[in-house]
C-alpha atoms as a PDB file:
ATOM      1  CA  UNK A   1      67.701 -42.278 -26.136  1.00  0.00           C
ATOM      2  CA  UNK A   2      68.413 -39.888 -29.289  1.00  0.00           C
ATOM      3  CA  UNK A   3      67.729 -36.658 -28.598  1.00  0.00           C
ATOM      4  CA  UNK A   4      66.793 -35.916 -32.108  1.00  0.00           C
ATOM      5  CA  UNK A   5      63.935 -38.482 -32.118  1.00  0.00           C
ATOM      6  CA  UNK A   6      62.484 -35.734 -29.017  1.00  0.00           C
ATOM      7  CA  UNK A   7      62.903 -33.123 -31.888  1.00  0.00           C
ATOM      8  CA  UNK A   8      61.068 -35.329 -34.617  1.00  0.00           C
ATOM      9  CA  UNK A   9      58.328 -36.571 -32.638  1.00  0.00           C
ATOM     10  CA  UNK A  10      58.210 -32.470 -31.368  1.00  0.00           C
ATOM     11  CA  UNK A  11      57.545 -31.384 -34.941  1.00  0.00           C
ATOM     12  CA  UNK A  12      55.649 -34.887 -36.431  1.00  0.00           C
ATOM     13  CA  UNK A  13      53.092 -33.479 -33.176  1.00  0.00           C
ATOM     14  CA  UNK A  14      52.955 -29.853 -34.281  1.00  0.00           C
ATOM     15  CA  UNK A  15      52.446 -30.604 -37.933  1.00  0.00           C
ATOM     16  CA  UNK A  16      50.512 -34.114 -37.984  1.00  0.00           C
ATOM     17  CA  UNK A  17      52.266 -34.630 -41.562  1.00  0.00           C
ATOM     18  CA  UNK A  18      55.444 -36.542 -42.045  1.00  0.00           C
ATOM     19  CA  UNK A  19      56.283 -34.561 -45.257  1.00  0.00           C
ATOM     20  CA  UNK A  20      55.998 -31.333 -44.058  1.00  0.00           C
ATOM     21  CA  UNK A  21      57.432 -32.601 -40.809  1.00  0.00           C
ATOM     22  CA  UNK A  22      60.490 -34.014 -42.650  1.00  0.00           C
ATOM     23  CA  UNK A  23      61.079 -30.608 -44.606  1.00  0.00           C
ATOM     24  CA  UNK A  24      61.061 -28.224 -41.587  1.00  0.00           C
ATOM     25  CA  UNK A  25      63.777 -30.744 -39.626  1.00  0.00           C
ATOM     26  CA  UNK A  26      65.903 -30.668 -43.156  1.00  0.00           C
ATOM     27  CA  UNK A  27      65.614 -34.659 -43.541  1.00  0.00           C
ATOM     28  CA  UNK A  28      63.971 -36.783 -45.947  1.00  0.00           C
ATOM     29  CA  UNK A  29      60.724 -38.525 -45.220  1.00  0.00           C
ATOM     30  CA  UNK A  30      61.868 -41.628 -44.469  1.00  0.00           C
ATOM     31  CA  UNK A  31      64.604 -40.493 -41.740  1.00  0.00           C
ATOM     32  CA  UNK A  32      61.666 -38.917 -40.375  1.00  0.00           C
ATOM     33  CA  UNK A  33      59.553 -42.336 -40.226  1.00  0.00           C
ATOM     34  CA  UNK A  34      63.041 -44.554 -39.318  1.00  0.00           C
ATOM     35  CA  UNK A  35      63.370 -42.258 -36.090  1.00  0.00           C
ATOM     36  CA  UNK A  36      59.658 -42.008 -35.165  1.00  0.00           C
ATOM     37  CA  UNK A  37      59.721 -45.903 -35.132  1.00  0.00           C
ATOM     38  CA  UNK A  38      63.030 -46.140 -33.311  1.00  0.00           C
ATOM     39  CA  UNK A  39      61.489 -44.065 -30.659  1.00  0.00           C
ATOM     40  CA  UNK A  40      57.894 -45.603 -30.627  1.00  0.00           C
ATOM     41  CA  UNK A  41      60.045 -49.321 -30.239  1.00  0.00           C
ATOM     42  CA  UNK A  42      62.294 -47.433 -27.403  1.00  0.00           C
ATOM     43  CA  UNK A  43      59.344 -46.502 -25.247  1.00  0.00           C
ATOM     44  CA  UNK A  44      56.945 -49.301 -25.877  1.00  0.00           C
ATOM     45  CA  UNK A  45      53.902 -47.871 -27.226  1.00  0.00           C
ATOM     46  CA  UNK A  46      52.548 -45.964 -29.931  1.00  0.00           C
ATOM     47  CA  UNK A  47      52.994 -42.487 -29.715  1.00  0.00           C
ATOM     48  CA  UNK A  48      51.434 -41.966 -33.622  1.00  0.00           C
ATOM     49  CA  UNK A  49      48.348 -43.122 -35.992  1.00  0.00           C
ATOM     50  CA  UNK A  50      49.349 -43.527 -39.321  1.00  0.00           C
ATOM     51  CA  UNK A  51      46.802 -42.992 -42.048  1.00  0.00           C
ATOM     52  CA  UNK A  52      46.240 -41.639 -45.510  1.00  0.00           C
ATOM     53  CA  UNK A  53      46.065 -38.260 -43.837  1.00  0.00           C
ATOM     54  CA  UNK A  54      48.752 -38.117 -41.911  1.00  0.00           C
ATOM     55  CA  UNK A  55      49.845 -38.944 -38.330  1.00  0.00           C
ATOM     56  CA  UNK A  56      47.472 -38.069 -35.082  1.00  0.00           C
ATOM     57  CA  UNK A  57      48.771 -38.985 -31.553  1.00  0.00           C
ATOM     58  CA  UNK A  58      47.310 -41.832 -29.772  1.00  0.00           C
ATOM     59  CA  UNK A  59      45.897 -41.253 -26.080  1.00  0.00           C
ATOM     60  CA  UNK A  60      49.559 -42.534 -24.994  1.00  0.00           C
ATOM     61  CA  UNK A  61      50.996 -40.197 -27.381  1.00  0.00           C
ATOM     62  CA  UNK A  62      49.620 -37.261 -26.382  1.00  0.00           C
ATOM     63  CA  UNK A  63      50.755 -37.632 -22.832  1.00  0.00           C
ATOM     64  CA  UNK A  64      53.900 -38.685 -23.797  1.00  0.00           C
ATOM     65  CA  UNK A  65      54.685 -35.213 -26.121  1.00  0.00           C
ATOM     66  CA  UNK A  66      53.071 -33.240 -23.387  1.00  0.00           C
ATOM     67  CA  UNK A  67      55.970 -34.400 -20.812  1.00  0.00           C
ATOM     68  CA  UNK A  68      58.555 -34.074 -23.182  1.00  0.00           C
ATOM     69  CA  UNK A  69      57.532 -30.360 -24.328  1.00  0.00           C
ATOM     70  CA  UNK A  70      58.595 -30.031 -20.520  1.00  0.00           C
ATOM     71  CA  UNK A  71      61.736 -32.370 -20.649  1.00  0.00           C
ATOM     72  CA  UNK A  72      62.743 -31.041 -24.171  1.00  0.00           C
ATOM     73  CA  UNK A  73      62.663 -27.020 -22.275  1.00  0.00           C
ATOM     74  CA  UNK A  74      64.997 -27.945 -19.438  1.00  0.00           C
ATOM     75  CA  UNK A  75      67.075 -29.911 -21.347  1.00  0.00           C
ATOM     76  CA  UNK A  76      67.662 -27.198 -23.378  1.00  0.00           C
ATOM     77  CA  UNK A  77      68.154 -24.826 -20.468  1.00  0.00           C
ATOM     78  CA  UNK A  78      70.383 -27.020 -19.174  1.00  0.00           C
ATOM     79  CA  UNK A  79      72.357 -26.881 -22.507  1.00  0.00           C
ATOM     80  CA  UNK A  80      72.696 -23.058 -22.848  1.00  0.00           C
ATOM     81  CA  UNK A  81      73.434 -22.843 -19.058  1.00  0.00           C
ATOM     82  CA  UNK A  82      76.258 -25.035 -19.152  1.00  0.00           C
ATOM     83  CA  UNK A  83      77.958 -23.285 -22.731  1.00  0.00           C
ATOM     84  CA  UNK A  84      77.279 -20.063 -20.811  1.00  0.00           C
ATOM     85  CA  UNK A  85      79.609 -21.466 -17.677  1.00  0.00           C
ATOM     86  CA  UNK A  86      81.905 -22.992 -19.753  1.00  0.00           C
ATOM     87  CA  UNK A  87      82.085 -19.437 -21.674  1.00  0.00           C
ATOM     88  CA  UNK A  88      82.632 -17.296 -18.428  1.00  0.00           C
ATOM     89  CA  UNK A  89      83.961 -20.088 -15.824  1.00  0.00           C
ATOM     90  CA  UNK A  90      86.945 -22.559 -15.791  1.00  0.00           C
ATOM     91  CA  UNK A  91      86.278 -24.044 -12.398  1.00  0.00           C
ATOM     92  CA  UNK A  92      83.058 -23.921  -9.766  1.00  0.00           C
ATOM     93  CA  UNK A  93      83.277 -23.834  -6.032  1.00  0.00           C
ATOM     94  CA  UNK A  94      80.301 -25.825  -4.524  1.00  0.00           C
ATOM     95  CA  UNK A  95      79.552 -24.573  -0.358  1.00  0.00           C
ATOM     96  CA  UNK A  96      77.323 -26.625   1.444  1.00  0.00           C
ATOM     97  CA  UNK A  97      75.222 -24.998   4.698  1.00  0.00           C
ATOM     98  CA  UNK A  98      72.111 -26.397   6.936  1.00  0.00           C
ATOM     99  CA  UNK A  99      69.986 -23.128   6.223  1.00  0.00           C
ATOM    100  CA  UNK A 100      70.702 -19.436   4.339  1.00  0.00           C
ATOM    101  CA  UNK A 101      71.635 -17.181   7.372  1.00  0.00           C
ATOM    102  CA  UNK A 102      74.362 -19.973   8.745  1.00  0.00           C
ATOM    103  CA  UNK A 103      77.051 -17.642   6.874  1.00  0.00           C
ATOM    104  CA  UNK A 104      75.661 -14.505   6.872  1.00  0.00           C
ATOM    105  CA  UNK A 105      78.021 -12.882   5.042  1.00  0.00           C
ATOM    106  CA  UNK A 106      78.409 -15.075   2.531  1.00  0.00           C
ATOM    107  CA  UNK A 107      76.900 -13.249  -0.254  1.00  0.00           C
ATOM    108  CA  UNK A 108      79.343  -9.745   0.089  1.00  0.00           C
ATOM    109  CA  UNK A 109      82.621 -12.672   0.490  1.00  0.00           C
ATOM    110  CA  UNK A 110      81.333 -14.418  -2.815  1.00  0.00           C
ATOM    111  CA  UNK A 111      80.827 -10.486  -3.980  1.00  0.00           C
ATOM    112  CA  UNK A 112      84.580  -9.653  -3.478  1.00  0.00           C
ATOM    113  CA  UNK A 113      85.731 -13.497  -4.158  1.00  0.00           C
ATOM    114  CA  UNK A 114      84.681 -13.534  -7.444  1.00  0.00           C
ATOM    115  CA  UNK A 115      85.741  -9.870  -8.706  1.00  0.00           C
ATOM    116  CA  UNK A 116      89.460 -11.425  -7.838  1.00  0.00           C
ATOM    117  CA  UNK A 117      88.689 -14.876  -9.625  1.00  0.00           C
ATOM    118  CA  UNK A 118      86.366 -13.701 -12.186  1.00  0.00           C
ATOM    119  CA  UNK A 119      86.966 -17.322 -13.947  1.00  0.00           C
ATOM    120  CA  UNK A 120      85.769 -18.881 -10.514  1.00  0.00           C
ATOM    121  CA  UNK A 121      82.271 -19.717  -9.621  1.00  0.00           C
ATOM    122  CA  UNK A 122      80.605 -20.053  -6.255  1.00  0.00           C
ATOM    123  CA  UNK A 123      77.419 -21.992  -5.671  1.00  0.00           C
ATOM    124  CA  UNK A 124      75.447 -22.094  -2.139  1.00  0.00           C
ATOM    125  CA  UNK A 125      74.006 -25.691  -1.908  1.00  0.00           C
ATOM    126  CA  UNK A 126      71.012 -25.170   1.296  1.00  0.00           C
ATOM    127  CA  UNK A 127      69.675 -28.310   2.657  1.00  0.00           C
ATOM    128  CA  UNK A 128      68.544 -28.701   6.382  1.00  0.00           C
ATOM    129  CA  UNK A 129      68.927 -32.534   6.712  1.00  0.00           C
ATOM    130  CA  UNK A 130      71.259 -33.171   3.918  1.00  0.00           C
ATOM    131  CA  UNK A 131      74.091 -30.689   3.538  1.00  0.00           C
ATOM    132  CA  UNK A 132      76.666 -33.180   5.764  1.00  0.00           C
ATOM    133  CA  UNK A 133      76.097 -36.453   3.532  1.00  0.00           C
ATOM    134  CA  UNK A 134      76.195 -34.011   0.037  1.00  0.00           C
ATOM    135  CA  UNK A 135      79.785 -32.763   1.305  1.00  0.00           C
ATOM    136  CA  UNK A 136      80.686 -36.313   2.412  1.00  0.00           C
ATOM    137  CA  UNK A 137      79.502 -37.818  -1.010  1.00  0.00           C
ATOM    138  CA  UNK A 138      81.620 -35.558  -2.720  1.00  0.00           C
ATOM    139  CA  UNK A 139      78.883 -33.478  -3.968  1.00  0.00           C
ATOM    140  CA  UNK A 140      79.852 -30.505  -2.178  1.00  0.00           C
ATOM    141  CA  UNK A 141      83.358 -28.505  -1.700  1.00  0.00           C
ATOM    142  CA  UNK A 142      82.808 -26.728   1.256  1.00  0.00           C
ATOM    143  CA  UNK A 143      81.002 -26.975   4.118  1.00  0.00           C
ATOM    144  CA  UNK A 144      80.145 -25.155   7.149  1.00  0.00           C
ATOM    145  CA  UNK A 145      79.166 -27.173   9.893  1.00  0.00           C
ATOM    146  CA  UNK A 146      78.562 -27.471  14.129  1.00  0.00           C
ATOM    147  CA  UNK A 147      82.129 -28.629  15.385  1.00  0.00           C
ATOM    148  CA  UNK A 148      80.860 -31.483  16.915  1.00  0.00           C
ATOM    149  CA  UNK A 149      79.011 -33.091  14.059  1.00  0.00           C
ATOM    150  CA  UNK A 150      82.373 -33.917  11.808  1.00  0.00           C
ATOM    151  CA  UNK A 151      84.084 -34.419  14.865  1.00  0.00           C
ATOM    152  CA  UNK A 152      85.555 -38.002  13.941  1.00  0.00           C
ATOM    153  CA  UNK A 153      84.759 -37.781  10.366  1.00  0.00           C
ATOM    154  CA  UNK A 154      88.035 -39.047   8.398  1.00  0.00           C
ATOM    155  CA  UNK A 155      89.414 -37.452   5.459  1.00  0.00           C
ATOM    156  CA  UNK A 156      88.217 -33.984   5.840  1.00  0.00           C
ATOM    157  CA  UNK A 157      90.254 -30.935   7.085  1.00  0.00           C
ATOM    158  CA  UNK A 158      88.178 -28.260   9.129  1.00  0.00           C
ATOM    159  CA  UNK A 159      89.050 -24.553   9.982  1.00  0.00           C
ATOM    160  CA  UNK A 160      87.464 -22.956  13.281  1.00  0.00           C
ATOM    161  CA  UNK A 161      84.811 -20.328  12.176  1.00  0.00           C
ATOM    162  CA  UNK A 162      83.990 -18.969  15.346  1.00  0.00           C
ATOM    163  CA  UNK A 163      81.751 -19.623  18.465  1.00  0.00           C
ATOM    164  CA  UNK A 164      78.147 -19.072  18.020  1.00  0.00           C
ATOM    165  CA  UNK A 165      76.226 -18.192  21.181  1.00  0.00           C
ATOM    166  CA  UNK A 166      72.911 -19.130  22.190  1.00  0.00           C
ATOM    167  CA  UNK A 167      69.706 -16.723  21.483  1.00  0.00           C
ATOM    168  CA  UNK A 168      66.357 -16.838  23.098  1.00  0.00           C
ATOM    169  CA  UNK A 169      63.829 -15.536  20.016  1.00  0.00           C
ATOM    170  CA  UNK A 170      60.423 -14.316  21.225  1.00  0.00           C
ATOM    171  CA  UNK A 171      58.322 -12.169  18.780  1.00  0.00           C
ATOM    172  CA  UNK A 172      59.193  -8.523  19.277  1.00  0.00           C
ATOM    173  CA  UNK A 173      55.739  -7.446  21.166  1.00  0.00           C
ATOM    174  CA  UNK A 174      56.451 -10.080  23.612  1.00  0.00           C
ATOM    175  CA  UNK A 175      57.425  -8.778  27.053  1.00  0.00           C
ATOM    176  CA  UNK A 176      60.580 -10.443  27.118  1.00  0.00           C
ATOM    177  CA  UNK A 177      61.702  -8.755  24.426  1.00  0.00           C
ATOM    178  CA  UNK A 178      62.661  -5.571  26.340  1.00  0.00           C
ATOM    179  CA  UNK A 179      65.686  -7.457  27.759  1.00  0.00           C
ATOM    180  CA  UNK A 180      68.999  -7.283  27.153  1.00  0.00           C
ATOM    181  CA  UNK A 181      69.992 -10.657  28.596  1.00  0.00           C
ATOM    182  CA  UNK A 182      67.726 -13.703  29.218  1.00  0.00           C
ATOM    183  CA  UNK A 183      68.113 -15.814  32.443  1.00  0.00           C
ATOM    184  CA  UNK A 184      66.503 -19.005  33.398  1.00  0.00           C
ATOM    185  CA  UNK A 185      63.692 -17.408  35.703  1.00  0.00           C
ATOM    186  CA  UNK A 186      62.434 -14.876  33.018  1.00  0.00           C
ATOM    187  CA  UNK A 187      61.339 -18.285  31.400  1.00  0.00           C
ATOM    188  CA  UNK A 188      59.177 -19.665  34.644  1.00  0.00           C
ATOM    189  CA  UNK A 189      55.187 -19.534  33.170  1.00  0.00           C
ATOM    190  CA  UNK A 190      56.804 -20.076  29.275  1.00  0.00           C
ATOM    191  CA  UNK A 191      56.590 -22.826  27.033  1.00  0.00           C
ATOM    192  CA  UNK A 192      59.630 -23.568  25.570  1.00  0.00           C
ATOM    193  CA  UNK A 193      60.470 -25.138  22.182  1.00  0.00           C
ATOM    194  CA  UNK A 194      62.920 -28.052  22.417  1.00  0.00           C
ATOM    195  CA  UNK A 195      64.499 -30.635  19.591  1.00  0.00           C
ATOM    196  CA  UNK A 196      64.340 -30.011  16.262  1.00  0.00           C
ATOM    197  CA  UNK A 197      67.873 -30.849  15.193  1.00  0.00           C
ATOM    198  CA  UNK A 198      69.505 -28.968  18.070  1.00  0.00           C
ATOM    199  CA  UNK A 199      72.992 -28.796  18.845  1.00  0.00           C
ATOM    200  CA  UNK A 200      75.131 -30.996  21.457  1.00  0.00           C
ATOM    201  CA  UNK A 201      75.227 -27.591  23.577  1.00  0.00           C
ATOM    202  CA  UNK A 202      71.519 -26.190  22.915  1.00  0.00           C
ATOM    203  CA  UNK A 203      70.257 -29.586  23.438  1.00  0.00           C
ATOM    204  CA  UNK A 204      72.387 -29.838  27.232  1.00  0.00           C
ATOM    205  CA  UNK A 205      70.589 -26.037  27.678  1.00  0.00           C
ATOM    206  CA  UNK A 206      67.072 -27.182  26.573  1.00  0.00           C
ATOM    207  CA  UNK A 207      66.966 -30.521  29.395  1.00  0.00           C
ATOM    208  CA  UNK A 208      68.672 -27.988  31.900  1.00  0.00           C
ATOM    209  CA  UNK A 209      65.851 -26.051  31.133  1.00  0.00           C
ATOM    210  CA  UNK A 210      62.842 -28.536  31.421  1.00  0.00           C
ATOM    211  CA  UNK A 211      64.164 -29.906  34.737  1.00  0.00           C
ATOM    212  CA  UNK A 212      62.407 -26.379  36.081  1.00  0.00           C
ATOM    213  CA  UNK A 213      58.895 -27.345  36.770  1.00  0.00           C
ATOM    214  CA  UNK A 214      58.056 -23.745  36.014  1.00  0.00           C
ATOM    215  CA  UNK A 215      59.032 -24.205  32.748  1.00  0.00           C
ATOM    216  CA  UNK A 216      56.831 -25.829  30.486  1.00  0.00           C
ATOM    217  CA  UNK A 217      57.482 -27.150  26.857  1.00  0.00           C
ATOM    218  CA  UNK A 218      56.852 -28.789  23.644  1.00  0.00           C
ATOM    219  CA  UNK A 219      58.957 -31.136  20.850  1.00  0.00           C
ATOM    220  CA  UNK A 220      59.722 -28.980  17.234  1.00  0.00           C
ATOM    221  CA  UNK A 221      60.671 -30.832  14.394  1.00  0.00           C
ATOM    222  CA  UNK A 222      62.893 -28.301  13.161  1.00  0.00           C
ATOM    223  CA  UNK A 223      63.821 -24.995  13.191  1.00  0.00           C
ATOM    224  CA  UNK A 224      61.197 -23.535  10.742  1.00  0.00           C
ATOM    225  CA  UNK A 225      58.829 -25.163  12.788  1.00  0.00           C
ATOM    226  CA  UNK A 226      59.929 -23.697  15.923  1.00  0.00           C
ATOM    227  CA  UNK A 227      60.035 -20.100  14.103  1.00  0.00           C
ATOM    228  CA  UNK A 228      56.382 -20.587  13.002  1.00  0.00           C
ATOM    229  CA  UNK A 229      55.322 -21.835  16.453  1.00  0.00           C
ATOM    230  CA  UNK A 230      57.117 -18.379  18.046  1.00  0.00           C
ATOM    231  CA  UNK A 231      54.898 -16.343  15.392  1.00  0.00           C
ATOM    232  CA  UNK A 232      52.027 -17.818  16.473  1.00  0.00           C
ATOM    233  CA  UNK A 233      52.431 -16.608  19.878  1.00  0.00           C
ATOM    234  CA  UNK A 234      52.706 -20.578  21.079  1.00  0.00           C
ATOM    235  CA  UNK A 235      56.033 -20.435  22.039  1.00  0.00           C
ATOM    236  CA  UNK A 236      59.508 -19.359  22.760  1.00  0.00           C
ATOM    237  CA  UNK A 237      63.097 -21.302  21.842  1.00  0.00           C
ATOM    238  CA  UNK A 238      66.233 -20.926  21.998  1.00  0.00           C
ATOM    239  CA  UNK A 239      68.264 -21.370  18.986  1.00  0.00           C
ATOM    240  CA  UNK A 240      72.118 -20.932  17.666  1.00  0.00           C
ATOM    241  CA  UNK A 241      72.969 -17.207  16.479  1.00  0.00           C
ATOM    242  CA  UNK A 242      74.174 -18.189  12.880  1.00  0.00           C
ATOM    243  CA  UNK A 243      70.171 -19.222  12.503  1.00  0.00           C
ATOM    244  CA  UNK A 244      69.652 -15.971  12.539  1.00  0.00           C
ATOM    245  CA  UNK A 245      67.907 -14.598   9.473  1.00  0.00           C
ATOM    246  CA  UNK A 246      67.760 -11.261  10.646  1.00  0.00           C
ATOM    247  CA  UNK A 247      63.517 -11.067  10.146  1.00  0.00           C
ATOM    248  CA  UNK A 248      62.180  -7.813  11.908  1.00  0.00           C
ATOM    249  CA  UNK A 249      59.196  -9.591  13.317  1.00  0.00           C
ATOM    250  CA  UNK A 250      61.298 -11.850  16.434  1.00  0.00           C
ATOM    251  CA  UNK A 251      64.169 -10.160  18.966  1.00  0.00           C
ATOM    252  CA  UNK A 252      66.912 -12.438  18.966  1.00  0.00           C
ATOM    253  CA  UNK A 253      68.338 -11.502  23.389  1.00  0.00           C
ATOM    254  CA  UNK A 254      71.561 -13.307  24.336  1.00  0.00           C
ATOM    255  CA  UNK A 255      70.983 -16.019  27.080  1.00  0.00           C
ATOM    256  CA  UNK A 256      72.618 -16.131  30.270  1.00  0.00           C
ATOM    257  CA  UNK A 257      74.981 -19.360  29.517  1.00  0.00           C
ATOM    258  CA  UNK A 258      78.483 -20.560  29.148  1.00  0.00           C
ATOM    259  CA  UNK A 259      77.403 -22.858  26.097  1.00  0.00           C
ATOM    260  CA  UNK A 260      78.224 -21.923  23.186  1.00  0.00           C
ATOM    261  CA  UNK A 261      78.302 -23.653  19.948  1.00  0.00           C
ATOM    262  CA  UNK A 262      81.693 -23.858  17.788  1.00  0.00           C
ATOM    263  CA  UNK A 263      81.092 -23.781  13.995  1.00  0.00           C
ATOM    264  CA  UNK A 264      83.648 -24.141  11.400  1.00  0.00           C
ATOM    265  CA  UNK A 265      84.460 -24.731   7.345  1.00  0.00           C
ATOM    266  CA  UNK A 266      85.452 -28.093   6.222  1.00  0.00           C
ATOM    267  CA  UNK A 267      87.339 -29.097   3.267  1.00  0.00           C
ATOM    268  CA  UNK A 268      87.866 -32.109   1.549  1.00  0.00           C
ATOM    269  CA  UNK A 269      92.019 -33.011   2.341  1.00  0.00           C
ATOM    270  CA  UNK A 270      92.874 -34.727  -1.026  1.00  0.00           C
ATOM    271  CA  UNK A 271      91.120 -31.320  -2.616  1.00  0.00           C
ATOM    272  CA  UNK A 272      94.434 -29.357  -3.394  1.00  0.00           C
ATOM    273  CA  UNK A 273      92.699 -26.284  -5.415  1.00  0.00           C
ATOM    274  CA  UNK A 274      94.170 -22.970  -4.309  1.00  0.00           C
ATOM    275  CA  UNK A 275      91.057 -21.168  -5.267  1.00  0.00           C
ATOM    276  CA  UNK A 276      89.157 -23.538  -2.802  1.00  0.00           C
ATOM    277  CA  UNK A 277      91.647 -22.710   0.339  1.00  0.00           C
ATOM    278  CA  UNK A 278      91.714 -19.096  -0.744  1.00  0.00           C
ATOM    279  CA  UNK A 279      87.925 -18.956  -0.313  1.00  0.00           C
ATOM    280  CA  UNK A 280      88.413 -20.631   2.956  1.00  0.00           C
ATOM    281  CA  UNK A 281      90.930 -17.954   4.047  1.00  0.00           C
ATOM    282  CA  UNK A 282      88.779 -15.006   2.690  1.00  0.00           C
ATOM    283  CA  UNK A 283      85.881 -16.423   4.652  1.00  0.00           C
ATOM    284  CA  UNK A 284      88.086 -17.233   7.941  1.00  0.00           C
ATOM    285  CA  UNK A 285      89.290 -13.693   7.557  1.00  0.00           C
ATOM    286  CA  UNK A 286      86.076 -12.051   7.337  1.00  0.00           C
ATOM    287  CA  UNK A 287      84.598 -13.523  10.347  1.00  0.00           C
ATOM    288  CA  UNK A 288      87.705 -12.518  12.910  1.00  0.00           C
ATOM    289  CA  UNK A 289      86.601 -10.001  15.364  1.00  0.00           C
ATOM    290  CA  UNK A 290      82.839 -11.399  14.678  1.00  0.00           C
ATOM    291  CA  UNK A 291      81.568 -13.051  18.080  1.00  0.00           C
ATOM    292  CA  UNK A 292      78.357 -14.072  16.755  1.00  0.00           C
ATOM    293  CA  UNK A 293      75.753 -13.283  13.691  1.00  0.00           C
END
C-alpha cells in the first residue's frame, strides 16, 4: 500500500475539496482522484462521497482516517527514529533479560560501553516469559539467563556470570526482617509463596520447604505476583538475588542454603562481532568480585 495515498486521503479529509486538496500536496487534480480511487479499490470500501460540493467521508471513511491519523504518526516516528540511528549509529547491540534488576548494573556498563563505541548502540529487550525464544529466534544478541535453562541448547556460546544466592523477601515491618540470616524454623506459622517460574534450585528449596507441616503455602504465578502478595502482608517467598529491584518497602535476608543459582550471558556462536564479545567481557568484568545483587 502507497504511502502517499495515506497522505492524500490525510489532506482530501482535512479539506473536503479535491482542488484545494490537490494544490496543497503539489499534484494536479486528477493524481489526486487516481490515488484516492487506488486506495478506496485497495481497502474495499468507500472511504469518500463525491458530489458537486466536494468530498465528505462515509461512516467507513471516517473510521478508517481516524486509525490512520494514528498509523500515519508512528510511521512517521518510526521514520525519523531510524534516520536519527542511522545518523549517530553503525551497528546496535540487542540484550535480552527475564525482568529489569536481572543485571543490575547494566545501565552504568552500557554508560561506559558506549562512551568507548560511541557508533554502537545498546538496547535492553525485558520480557518475563519470552526473552529465551526472542534470543533463540535471532531477535536478540545477548542474553542473560539461569544456567540450567540453555543447558543443552545448540549453537549458542555462554559465559558464567556468577552465582546468585537465594533471598527470603518479607516487607520491612515484618518481624523477620530483623535477621541477618533466615533458617527453615523462622518460617514454621508462615505461608510461603511457591512456583511462579522458579528456578531448578529455588524450586528443590520451595518442596524442601513444604514437606514441614509447620509451613504453610500458596501457588504464585510469577514473580510480580508473589511481590504483590508479600505487600499485602499475605505472604513471604523466596526468590533469586538478581530479582532484586532494590524497592525500600521489602528486606531482601540471605537464606540458610547451599543452593544457589548460576546465571550467565549467552551469545549467539556464528555472531563474530567484536563489539558484541567486548560487551560480554566488559559485563563479565564488572561482575568479578560481585557474589550476588
Amino acid at each position: 500500500m502507497n504511502t502517499k495515498y495515506f497522505e492524500s486521503a490525510l489532506e482530501l479529509a482535512k479539506t473536503k475539496n479535491f482542488n484545494r486538496a490537490a494544490e496543497n500536496l503539489y499534484i494536479t487534480q486528477p493524481a489526486l482522484t487516481y490515488q484516492i480511487n487506488a486506495l478506496e479499490e485497495e481497502v474495499g470500501f468507500r472511504i469518500f462521497d463525491r458530489s458537486g460540493k466536494g468530498a465528505a467521508l462515509t461512516p467507513a471513511g471516517e473510521q478508517f482516517i481516524s486509525s490512520l491519523r494514528d498509523i500515519t504518526a508512528q510511521l512517521k516516528r518510526a521514520v525519523e527514529q531510524g534516520q536519527n540511528f542511522a545518523f549517530r549509529y553503525r551497528d546496535n547491540i540487542r540484550i535480552a533479560m527475564s525482568v529489569r534488576p536481572a543485571l543490575y548494573y547494566l545501565p552504568e556498563i552500557m554508560k561506559i560501553f558506549e562512551e568507548e563505541e560511541p557508533s554502537v548502540s545498546i538496547t535492553p529487550y525485558f520480557d518475563y516469559y519470552h526473552s529465551v525464544d526472542s534470543f533463540l529466534k535471532g531477535d536478540q544478541d545477548i542474553l542473560f539467563a539461569v544456567r540450567d535453562l540453555i543447558r543443552q541448547v545448540p549453537d549458542i556460546t555462554s559465559f558464567p556470570l556468577f552465582d546468585s544466592h537465594i533471598y527470603l523477601v518479607c516487607k520491612k515491618d515484618d518481624p523477620l526482617s530483623d535477621k541477618k540470616i533466615i533458617k527453615e524454623k523462622d518460617l514454621e506459622g508462615r505461608t510461603l509463596l511457591i512456583g511462579g517460574g522458579s528456578p531448578k534450585g529455588l524450586r528443590s528449596l520451595q518442596q524442601q520447604l513444604i514437606r514441614n507441616e509447620k509451613i504453610s503455602y500458596l501457588n504464585s504465578e510469577d514473580h510480580d505476583t508473589s511481590i504483590t502478595f508479600v505487600a499485602a502482608g499475605k505472604a513471604v517467598v523466596l526468590s533469586p538475588g538478581f530479582l532484586n529491584d532494590h524497592n525500600p518497602e521489602f528486606r531482601w535476608i540471605p537464606f540458610e542454603t547451599k543452593e544457589v543459582i548460576p546465571c550467565v550471558l549467552c551469545v549467539h556462536s556464528s555472531d563474530k562481532r567484536r563489539p558484541v564479545r567486548d560487551l560480554v567481557k566488559m559485563i563479565i568484568g564488572y561482575y568479578q568480585g560481585k557474589e550476588d545483587l
